[in-house]
N, C-alpha and C. Protein backbone atom coordinates (compact mmCIF):
# COMPACT_ATOMS: atom_id res chain seq x y z
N UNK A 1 93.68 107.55 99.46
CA UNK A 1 94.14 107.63 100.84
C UNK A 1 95.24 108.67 100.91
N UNK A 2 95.03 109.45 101.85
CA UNK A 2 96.30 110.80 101.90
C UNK A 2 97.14 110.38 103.49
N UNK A 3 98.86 109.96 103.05
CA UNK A 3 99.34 109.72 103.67
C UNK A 3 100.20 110.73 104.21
N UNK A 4 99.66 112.05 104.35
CA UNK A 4 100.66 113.22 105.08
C UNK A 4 100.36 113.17 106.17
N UNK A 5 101.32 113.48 106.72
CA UNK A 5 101.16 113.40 108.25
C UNK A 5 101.97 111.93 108.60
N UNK A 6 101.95 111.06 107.86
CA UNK A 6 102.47 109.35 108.51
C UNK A 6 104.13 109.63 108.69
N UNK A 7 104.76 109.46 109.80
CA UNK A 7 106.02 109.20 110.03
C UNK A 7 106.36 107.71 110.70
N UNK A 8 107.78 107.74 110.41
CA UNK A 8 108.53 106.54 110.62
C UNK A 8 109.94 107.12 111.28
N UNK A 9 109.66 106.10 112.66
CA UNK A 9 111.23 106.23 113.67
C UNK A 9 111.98 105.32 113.49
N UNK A 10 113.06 105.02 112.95
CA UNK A 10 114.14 104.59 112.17
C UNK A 10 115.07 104.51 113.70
N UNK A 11 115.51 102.58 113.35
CA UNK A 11 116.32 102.18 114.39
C UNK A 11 117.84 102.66 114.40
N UNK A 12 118.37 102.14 115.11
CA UNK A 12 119.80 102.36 114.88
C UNK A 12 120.44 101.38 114.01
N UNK A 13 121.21 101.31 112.75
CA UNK A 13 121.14 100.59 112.17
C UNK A 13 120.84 100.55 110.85
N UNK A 14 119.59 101.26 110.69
CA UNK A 14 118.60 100.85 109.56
C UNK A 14 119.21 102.03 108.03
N UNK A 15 118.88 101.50 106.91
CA UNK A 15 119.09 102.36 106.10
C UNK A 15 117.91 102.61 105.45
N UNK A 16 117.94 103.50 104.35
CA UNK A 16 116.78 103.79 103.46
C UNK A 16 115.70 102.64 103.16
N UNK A 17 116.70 101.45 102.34
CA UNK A 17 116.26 100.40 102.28
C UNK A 17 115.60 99.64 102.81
N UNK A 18 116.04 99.05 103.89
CA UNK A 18 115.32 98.74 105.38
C UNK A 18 114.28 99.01 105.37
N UNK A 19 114.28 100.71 105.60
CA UNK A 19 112.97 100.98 106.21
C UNK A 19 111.87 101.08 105.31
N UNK A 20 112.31 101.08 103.67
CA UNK A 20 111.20 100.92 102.57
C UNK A 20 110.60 99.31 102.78
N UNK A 21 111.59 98.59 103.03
CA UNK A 21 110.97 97.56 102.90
C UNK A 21 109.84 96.77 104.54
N UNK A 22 110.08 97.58 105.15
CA UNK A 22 109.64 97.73 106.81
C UNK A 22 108.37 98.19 106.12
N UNK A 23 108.42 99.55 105.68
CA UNK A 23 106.95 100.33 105.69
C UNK A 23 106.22 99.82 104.35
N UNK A 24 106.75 99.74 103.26
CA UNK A 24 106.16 99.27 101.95
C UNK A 24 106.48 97.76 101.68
N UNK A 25 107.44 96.98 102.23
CA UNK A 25 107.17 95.58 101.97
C UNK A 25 108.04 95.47 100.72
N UNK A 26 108.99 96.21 100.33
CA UNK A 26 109.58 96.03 99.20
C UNK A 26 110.73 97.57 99.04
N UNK A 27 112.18 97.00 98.74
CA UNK A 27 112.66 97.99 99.52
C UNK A 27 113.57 98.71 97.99
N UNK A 28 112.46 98.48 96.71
CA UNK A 28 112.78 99.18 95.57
C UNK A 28 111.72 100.59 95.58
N UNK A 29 111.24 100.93 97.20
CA UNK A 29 110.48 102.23 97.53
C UNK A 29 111.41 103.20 97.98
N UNK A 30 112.61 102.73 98.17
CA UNK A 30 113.83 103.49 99.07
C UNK A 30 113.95 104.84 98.25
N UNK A 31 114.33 105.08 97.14
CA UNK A 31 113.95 106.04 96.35
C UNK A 31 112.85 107.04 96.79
N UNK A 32 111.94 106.59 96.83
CA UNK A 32 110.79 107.42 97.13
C UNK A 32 110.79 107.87 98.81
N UNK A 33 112.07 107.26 99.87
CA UNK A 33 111.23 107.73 100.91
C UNK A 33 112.74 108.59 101.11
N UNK A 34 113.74 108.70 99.97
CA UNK A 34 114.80 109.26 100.25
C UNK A 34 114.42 110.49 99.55
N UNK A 35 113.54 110.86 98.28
CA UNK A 35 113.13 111.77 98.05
C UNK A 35 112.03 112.95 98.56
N UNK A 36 111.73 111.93 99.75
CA UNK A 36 110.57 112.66 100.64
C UNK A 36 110.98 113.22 102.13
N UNK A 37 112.70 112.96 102.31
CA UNK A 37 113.49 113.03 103.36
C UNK A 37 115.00 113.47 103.03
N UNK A 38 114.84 114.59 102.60
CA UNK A 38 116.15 115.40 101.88
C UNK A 38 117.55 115.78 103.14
N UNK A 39 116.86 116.01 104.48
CA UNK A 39 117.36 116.30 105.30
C UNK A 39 118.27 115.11 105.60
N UNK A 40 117.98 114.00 105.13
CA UNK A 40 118.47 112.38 105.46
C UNK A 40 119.42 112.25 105.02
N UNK A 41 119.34 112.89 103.63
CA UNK A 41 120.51 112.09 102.68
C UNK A 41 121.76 112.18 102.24
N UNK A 42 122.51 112.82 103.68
CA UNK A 42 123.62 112.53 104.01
C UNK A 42 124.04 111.63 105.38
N UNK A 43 122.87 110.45 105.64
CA UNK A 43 123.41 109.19 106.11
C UNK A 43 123.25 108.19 105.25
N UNK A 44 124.21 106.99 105.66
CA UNK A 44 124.09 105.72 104.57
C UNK A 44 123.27 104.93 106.34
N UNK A 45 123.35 105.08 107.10
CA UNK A 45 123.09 104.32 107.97
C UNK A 45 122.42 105.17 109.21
N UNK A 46 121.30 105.16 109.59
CA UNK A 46 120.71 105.84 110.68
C UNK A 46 121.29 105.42 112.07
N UNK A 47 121.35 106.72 112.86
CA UNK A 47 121.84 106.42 114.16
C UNK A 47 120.61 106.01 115.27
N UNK A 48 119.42 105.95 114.57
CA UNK A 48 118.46 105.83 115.82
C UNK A 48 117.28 107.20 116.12
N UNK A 49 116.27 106.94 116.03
CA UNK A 49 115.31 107.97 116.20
C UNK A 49 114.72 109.05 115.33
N UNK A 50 115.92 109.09 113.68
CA UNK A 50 115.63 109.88 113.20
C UNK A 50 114.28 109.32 112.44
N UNK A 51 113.58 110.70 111.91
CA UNK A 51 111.98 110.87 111.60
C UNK A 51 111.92 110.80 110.63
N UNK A 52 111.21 109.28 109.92
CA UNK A 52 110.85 110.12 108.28
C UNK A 52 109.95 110.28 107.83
N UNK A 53 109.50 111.28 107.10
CA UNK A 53 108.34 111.30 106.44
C UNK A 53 107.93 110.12 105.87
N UNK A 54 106.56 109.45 105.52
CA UNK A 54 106.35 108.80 104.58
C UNK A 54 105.55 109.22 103.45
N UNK A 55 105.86 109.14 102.30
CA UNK A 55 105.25 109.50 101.21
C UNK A 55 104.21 108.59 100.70
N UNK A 56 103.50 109.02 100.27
CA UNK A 56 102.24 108.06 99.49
C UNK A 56 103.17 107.42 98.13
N UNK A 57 103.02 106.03 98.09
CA UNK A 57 103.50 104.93 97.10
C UNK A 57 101.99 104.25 96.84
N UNK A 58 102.00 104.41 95.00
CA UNK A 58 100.87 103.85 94.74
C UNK A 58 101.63 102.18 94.18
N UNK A 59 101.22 101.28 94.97
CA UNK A 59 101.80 99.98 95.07
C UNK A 59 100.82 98.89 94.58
N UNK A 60 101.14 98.39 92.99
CA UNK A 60 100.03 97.36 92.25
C UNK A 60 99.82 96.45 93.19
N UNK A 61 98.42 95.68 92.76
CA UNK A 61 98.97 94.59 93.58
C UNK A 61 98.77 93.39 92.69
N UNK A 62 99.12 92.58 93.15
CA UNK A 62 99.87 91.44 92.30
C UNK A 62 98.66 90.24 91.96
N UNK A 63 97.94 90.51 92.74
CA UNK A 63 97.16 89.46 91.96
C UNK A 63 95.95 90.03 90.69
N UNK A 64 96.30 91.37 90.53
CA UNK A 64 95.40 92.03 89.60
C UNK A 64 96.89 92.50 88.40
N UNK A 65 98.01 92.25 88.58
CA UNK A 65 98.69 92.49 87.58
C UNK A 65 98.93 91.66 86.13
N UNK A 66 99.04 92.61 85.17
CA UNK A 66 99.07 91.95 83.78
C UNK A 66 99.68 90.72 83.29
N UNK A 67 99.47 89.67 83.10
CA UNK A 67 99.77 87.86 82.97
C UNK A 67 100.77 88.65 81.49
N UNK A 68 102.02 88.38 81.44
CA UNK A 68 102.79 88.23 80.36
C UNK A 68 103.21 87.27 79.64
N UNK A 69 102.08 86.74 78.80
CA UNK A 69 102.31 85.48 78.15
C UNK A 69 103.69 84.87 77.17
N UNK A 70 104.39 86.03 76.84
CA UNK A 70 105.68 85.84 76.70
C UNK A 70 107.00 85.16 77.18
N UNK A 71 106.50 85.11 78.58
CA UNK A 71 107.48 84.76 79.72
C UNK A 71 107.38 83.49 79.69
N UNK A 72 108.10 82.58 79.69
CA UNK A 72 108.18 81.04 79.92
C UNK A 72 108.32 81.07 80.84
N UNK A 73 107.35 79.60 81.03
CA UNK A 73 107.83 79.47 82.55
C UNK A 73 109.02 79.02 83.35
N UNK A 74 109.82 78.32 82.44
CA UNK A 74 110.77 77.93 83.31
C UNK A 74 112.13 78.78 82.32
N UNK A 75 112.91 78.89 82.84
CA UNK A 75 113.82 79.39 81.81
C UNK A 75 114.45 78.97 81.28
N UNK A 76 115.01 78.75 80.29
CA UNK A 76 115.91 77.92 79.37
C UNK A 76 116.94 76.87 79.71
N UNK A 77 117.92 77.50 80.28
CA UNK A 77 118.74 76.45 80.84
C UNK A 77 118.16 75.63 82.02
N UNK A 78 116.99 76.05 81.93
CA UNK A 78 116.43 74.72 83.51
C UNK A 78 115.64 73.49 83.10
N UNK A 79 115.73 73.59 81.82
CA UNK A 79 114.94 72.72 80.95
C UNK A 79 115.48 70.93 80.77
C-alpha cells in the first residue's frame, strides 16, 4: 500500500505523539512522523491546522507475532 499523498490536520494542542498514536494507534510511531515532517520540528506542541505528512509504517500485527517462550507469565514478584 503506498501512503504518499495521506495527510493529517493536527489540533490545537496535539503533539507528535498524539497524533502517532491518533493515526497509527501507538504513539512509539512519533519518530517516524517527525522524520517525515522536518518543517515541524521546531514545535513541542501544535497550534492547530498544521499539515503532516504521513509516512508509510510497516506495523506487525499482533496476533501473527512471535510467542516468546522465555517470558513467564507472571513476573516474579507477583508470585
Amino acid at each position: 500500500m503506498d501512503m504518499t499523498g495521506y495527510y493529517y490536520h493536527c489540533s490545537n494542542g496535539e503533539t507528535f505523539d498524539i497524533a502517532a498514536l491518533i493515526i497509527y494507534d501507538d504513539e512509539k510511531y512519533a519518530a517516524e512522523l517527525m522524520s517525515a515532517n522536518p518543517e515541524h520540528m521546531d514545535k513541542f506542541v501544535f497550534d492547530g491546522g498544521e499539515l503532516l505528512r504521513i509516512p508509510w509504517v510497516d506495523i506487525p500485527d499482533p496476533e501473527n507475532a512471535p510467542v516468546n517462550e522465555s517470558i513467564p507469565e507472571k513476573a516474579p514478584w507477583k508470585e
